[in-house]
Each structure stands twice: as structure tokens, then as C-alpha cells.
N, C-alpha and C. Protein backbone atom coordinates (compact mmCIF):
# COMPACT_ATOMS: atom_id res chain seq x y z
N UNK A 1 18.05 292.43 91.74
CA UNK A 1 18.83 291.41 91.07
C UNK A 1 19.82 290.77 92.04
N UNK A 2 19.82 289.29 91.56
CA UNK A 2 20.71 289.17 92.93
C UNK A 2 21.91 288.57 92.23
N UNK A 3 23.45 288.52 93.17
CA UNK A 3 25.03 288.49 92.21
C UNK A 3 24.75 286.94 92.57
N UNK A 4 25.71 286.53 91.42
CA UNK A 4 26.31 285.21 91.78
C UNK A 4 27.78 285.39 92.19
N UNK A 5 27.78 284.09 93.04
CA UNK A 5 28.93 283.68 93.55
C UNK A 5 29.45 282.87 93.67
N UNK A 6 30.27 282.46 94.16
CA UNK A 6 31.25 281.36 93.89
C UNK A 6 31.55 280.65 95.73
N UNK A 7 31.93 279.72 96.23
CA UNK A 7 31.84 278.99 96.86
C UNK A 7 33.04 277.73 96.49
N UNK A 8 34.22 277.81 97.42
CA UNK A 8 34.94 276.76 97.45
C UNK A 8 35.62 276.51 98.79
N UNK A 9 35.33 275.14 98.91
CA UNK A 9 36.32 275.01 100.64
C UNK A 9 37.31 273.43 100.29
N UNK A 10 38.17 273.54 101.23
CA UNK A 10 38.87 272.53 101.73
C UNK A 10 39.80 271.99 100.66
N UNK A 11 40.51 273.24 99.79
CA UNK A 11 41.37 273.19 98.88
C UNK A 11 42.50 272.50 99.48
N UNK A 12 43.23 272.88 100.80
CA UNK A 12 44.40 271.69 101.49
C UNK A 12 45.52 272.35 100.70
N UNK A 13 45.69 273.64 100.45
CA UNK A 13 47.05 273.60 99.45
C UNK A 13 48.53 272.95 100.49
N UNK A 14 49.35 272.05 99.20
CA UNK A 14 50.53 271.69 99.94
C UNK A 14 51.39 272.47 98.85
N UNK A 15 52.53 272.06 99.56
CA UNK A 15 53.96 272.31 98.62
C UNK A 15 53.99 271.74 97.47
N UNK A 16 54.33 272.16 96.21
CA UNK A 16 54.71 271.03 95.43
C UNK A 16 55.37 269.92 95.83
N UNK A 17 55.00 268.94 94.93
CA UNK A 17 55.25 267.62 95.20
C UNK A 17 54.79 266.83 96.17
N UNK A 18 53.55 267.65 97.07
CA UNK A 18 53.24 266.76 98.10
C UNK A 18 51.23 266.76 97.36
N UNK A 19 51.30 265.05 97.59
CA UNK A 19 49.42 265.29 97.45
C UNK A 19 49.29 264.49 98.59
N UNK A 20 47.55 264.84 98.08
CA UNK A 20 46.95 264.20 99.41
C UNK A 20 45.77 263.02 98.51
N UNK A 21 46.12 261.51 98.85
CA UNK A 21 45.59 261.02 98.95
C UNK A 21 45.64 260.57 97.43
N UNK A 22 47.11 260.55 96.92
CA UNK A 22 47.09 260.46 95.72
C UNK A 22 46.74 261.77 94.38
N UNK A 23 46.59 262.91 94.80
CA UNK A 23 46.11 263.76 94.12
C UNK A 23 46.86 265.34 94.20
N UNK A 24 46.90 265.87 93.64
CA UNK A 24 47.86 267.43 93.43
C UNK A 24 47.09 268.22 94.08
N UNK A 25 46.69 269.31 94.69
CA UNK A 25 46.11 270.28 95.32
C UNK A 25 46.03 271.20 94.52
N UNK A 26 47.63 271.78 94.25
CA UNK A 26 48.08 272.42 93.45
C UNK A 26 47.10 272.84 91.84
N UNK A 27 46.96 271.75 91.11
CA UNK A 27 46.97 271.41 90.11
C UNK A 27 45.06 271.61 90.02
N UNK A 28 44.86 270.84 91.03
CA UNK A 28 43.27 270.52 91.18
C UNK A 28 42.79 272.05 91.41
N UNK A 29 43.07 272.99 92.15
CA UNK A 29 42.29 274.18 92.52
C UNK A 29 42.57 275.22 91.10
N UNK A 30 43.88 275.05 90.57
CA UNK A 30 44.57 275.73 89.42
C UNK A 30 43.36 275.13 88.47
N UNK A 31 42.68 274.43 88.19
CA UNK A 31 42.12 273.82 87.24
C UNK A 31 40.50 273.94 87.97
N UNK A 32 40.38 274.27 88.91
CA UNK A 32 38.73 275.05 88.76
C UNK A 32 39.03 275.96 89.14
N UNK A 33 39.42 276.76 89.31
CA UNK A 33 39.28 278.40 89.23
C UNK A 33 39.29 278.73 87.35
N UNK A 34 40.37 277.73 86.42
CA UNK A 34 40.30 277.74 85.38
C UNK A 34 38.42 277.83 84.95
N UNK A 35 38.14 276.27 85.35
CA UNK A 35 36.78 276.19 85.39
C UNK A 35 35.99 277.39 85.50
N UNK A 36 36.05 277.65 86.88
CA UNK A 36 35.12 278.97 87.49
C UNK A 36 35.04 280.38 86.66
N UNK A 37 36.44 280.40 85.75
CA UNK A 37 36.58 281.63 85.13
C UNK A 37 35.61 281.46 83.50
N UNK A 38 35.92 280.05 82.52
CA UNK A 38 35.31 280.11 81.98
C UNK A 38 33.77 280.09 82.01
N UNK A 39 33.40 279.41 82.71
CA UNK A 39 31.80 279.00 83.12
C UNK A 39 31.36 280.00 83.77
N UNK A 40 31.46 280.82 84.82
CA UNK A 40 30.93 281.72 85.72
C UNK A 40 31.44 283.24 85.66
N UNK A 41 32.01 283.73 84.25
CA UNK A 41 32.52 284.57 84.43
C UNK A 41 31.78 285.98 84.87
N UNK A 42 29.98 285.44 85.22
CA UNK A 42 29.23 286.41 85.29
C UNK A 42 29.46 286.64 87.10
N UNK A 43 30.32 286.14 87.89
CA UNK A 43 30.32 285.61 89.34
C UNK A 43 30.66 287.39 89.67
N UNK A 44 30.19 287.24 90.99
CA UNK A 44 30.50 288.74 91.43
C UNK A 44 31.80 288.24 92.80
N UNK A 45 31.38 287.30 92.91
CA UNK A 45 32.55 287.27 94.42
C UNK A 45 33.00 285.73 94.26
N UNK A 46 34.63 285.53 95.47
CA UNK A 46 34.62 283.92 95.32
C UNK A 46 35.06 283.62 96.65
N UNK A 47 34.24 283.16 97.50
CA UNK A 47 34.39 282.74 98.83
C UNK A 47 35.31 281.48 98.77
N UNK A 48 36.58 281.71 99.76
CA UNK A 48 37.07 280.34 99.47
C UNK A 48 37.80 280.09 101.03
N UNK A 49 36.47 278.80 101.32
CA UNK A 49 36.50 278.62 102.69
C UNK A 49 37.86 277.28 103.07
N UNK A 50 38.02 277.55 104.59
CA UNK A 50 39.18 276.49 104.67
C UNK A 50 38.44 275.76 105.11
N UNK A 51 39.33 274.46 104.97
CA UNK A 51 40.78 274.55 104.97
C UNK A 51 41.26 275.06 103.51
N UNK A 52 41.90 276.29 103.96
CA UNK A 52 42.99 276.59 102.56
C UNK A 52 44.46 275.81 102.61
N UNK A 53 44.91 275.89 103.43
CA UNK A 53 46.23 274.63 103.63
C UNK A 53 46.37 273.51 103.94
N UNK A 54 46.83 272.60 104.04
CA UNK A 54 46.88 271.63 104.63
C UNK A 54 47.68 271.28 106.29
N UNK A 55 48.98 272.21 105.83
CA UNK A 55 49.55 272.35 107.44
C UNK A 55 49.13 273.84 107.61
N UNK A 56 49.54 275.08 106.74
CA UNK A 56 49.31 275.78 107.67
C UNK A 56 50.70 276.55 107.66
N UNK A 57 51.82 276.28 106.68
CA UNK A 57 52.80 276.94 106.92
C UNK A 57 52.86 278.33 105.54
N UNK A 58 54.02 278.95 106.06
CA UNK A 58 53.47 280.40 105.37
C UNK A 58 53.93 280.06 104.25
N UNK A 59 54.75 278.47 103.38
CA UNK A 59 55.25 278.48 101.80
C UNK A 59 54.11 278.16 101.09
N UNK A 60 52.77 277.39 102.17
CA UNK A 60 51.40 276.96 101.35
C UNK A 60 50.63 278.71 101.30
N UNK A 61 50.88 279.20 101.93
CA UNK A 61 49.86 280.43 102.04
C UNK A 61 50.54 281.40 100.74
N UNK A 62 51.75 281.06 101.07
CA UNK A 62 52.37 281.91 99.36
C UNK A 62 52.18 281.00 97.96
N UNK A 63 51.99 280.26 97.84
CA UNK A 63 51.45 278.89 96.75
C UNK A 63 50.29 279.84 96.52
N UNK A 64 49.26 280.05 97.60
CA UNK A 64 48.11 279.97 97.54
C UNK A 64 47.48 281.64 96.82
N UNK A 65 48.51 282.23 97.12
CA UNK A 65 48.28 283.85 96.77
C UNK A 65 48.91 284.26 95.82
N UNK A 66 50.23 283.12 95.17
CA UNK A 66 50.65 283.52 93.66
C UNK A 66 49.55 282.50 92.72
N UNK A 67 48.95 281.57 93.55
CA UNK A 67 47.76 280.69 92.47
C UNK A 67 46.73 282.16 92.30
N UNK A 68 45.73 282.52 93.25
CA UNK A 68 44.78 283.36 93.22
C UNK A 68 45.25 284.82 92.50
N UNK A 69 46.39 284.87 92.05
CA UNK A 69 46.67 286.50 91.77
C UNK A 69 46.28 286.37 90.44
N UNK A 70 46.07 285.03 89.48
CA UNK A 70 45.24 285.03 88.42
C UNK A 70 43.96 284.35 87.91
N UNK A 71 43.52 284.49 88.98
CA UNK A 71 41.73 284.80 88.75
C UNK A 71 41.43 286.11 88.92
N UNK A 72 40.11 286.21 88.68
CA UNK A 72 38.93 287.46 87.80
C UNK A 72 38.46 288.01 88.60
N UNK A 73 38.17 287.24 90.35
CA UNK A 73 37.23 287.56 90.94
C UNK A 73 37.83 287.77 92.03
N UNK A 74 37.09 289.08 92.72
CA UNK A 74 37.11 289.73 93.72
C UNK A 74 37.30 288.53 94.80
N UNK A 75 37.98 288.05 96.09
CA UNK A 75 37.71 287.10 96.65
C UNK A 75 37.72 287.26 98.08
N UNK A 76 37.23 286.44 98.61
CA UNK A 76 37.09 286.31 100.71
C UNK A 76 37.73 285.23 100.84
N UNK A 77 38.79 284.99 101.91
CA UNK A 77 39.30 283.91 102.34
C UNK A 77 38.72 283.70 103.70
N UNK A 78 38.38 282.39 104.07
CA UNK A 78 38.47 281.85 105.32
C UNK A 78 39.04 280.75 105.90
N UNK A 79 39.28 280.85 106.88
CA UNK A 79 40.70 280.02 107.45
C UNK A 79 39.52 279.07 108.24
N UNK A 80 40.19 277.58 108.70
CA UNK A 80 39.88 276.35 108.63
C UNK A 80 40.56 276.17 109.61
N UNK A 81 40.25 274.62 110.32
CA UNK A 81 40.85 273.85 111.42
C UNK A 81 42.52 273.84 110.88
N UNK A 82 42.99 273.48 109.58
CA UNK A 82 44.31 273.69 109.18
C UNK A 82 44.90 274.33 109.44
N UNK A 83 44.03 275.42 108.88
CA UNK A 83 44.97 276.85 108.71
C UNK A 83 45.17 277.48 110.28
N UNK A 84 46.32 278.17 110.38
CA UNK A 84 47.25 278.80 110.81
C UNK A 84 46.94 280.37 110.99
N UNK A 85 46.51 281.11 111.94
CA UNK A 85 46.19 282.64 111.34
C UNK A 85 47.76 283.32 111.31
N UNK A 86 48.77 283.02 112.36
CA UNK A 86 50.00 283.70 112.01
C UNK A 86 50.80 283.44 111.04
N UNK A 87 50.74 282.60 110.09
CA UNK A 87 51.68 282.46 108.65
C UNK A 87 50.60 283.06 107.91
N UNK A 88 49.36 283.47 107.83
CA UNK A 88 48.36 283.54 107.13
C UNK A 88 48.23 285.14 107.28
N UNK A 89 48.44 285.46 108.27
CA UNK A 89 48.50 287.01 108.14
C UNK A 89 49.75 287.55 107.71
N UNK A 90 50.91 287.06 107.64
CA UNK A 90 51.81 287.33 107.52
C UNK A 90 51.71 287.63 105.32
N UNK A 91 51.37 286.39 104.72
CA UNK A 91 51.24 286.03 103.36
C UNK A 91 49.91 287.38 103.18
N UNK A 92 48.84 287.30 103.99
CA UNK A 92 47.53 288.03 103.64
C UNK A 92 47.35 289.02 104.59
N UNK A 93 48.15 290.00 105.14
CA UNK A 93 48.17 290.94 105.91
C UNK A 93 46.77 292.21 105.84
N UNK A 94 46.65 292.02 104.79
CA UNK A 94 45.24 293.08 104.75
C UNK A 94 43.48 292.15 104.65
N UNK A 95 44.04 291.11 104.31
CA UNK A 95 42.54 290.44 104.39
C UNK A 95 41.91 290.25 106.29
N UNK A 96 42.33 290.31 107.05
CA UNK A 96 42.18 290.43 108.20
C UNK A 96 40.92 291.03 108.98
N UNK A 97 41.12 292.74 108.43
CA UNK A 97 40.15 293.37 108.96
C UNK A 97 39.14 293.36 108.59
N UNK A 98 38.76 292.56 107.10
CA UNK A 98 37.63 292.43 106.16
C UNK A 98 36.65 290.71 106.54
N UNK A 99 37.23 289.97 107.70
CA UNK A 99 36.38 288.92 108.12
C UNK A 99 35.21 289.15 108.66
N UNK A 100 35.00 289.99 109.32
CA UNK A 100 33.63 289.60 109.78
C UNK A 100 32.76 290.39 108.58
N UNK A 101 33.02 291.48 107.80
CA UNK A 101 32.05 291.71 106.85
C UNK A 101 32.15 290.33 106.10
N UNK A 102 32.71 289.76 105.47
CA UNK A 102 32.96 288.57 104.52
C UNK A 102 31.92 287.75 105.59
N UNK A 103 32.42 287.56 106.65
CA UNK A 103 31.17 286.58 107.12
C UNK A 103 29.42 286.70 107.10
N UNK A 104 29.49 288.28 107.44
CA UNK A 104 27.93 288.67 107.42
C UNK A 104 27.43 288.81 106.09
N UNK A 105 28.66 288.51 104.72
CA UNK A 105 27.87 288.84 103.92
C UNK A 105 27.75 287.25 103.13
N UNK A 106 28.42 286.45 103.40
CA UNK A 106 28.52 285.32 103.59
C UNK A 106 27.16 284.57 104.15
N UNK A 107 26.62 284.40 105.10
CA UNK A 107 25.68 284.69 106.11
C UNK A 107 24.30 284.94 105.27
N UNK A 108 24.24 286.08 105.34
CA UNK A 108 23.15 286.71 104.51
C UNK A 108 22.75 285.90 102.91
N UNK A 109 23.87 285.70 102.69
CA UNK A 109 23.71 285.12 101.06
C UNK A 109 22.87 283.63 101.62
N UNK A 110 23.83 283.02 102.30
CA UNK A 110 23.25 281.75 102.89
C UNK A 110 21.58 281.46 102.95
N UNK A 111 21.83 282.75 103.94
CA UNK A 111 20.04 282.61 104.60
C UNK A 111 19.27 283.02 103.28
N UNK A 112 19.70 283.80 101.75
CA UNK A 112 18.20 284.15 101.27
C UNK A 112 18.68 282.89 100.38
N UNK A 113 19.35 282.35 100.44
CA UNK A 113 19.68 281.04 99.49
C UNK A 113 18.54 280.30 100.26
N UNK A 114 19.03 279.62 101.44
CA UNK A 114 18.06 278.44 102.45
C UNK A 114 16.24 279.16 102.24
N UNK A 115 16.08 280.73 102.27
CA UNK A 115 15.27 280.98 102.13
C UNK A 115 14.02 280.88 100.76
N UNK A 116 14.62 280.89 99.83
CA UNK A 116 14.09 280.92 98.71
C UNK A 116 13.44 279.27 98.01
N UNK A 117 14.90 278.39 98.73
CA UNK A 117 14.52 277.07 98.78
C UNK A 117 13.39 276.21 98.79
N UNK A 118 13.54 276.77 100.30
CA UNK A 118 11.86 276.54 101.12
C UNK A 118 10.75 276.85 100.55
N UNK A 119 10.38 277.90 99.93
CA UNK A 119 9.66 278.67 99.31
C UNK A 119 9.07 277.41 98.00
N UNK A 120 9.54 277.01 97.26
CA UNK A 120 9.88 276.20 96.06
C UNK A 120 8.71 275.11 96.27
N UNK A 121 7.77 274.86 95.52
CA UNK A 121 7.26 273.67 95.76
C UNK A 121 7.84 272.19 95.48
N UNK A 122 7.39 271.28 96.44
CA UNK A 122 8.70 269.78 95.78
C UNK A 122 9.22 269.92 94.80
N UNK A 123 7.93 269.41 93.41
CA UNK A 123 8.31 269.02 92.70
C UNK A 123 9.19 269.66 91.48
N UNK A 124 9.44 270.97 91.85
CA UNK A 124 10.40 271.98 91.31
C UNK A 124 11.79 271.78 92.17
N UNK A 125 11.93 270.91 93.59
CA UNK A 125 13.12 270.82 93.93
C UNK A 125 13.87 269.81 93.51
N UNK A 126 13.16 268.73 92.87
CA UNK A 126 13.51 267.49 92.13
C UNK A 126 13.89 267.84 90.62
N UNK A 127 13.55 268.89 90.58
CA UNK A 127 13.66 269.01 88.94
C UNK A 127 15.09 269.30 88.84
């Protein structure tokens, strides 16, 4: 049987009161993880690739870890051209030693995803 998972990148968290491009960060990621919880509550993991900040300073990385302390799901962070690893370890001090498993398992999911794809005849990929 294989888990589902979850998949999100380039959240950009800012400070309150700052958007990007006209839009809340804040507000927007608070409102699909909402999403993600009702709809996917069968999810086994939630990869959430960077950019997680937008600058990179350690008040977005604390935004970002009192947002995530209420979701459901087990999660992997990965850091982005944004992100910062020394405000980021500082806020996430134990997620550190757990990157490269998160990547290989990351990785792996990828490849039997791309794999299974292929497999698929067209007109089942159009469907």
C-alpha cells in the first residue's frame, strides 16, 4: 500500500503586515493546511519545500512554527534560495539531522511517482 502525501513549496512566509505581490502569506498557507487537513486527512507526511521565508529572518521562521504547530501531519521542512539555515536552525534546532533522510525519502516517493506514470497508457493520462 502506498501513503499519501502532501507536497508544498514557496510559501515566502513574511511578518505580518507584509505581502507579496498584493497577497498575505500568512493567511494563504493558514488556509491550505486548513484545506490539506480537511480534504487529505488520510495524508501520512507533509513535505514543505522552500522557499519557506521570504527573507530568511528568525521572526518569519517563528511565524512559521507557531502556524505548523496546528496541523495533523507529521512534517519535513526544506530550506530554499530564501531561506537562511542560521535563523532556521536556531527556530528548528532538531529538524537538522533528519535532512538527508527527508530527502531520500522524498526522492524515492518522486521516482515511484515518475515511475508509475510512465507505465500508464496515454489515454488514461488525459483522463
Amino acid at each position: 500500500m502506498t501513503s499519501k502525501i502532501l507536497l508544498m513549496s514557496d510559501i515566502h512566509i513574511t511578518v505580518s503586515g507584509t505581502d507579496i505581490v498584493g497577497l498575505d502569506p500568512q493567511s494563504r498557507f493558514r488556509r491550505c493546511l486548513d484545506h490539506a487537513a480537511r480534504h487529505h486527512e488520510d495524508a501520512s507526511h507533509l513535505f514543505l519545500l522552500g522557499d519557506l521565508t521570504h527573507h530568511g529572518t528568525q521572526v518569519e521562521y517563528e511565524i512559521l512554527r507557531e502556524i505548523l504547530s496546528a496541523q495533523p501531519f507529521p512534517v519535513t521542512l526544506m530550506l530554499g534560495n530564501h531561506d537562511r539555515r542560521g535563523p532556521f536552525a536556531q527556530v528548528f534546532p532538531s529538524t537538522e539531522p533528519h535532512f538527508n533522510r527527508a530527502t531520500k525519502i522524498l526522492a524515492q516517493t518522486v521516482s515511484y511517482i515518475l515511475t508509475q506514470w510512465t507505465r500508464m497508457p496515454p489515454t488514461s493520462i488525459a483522463d
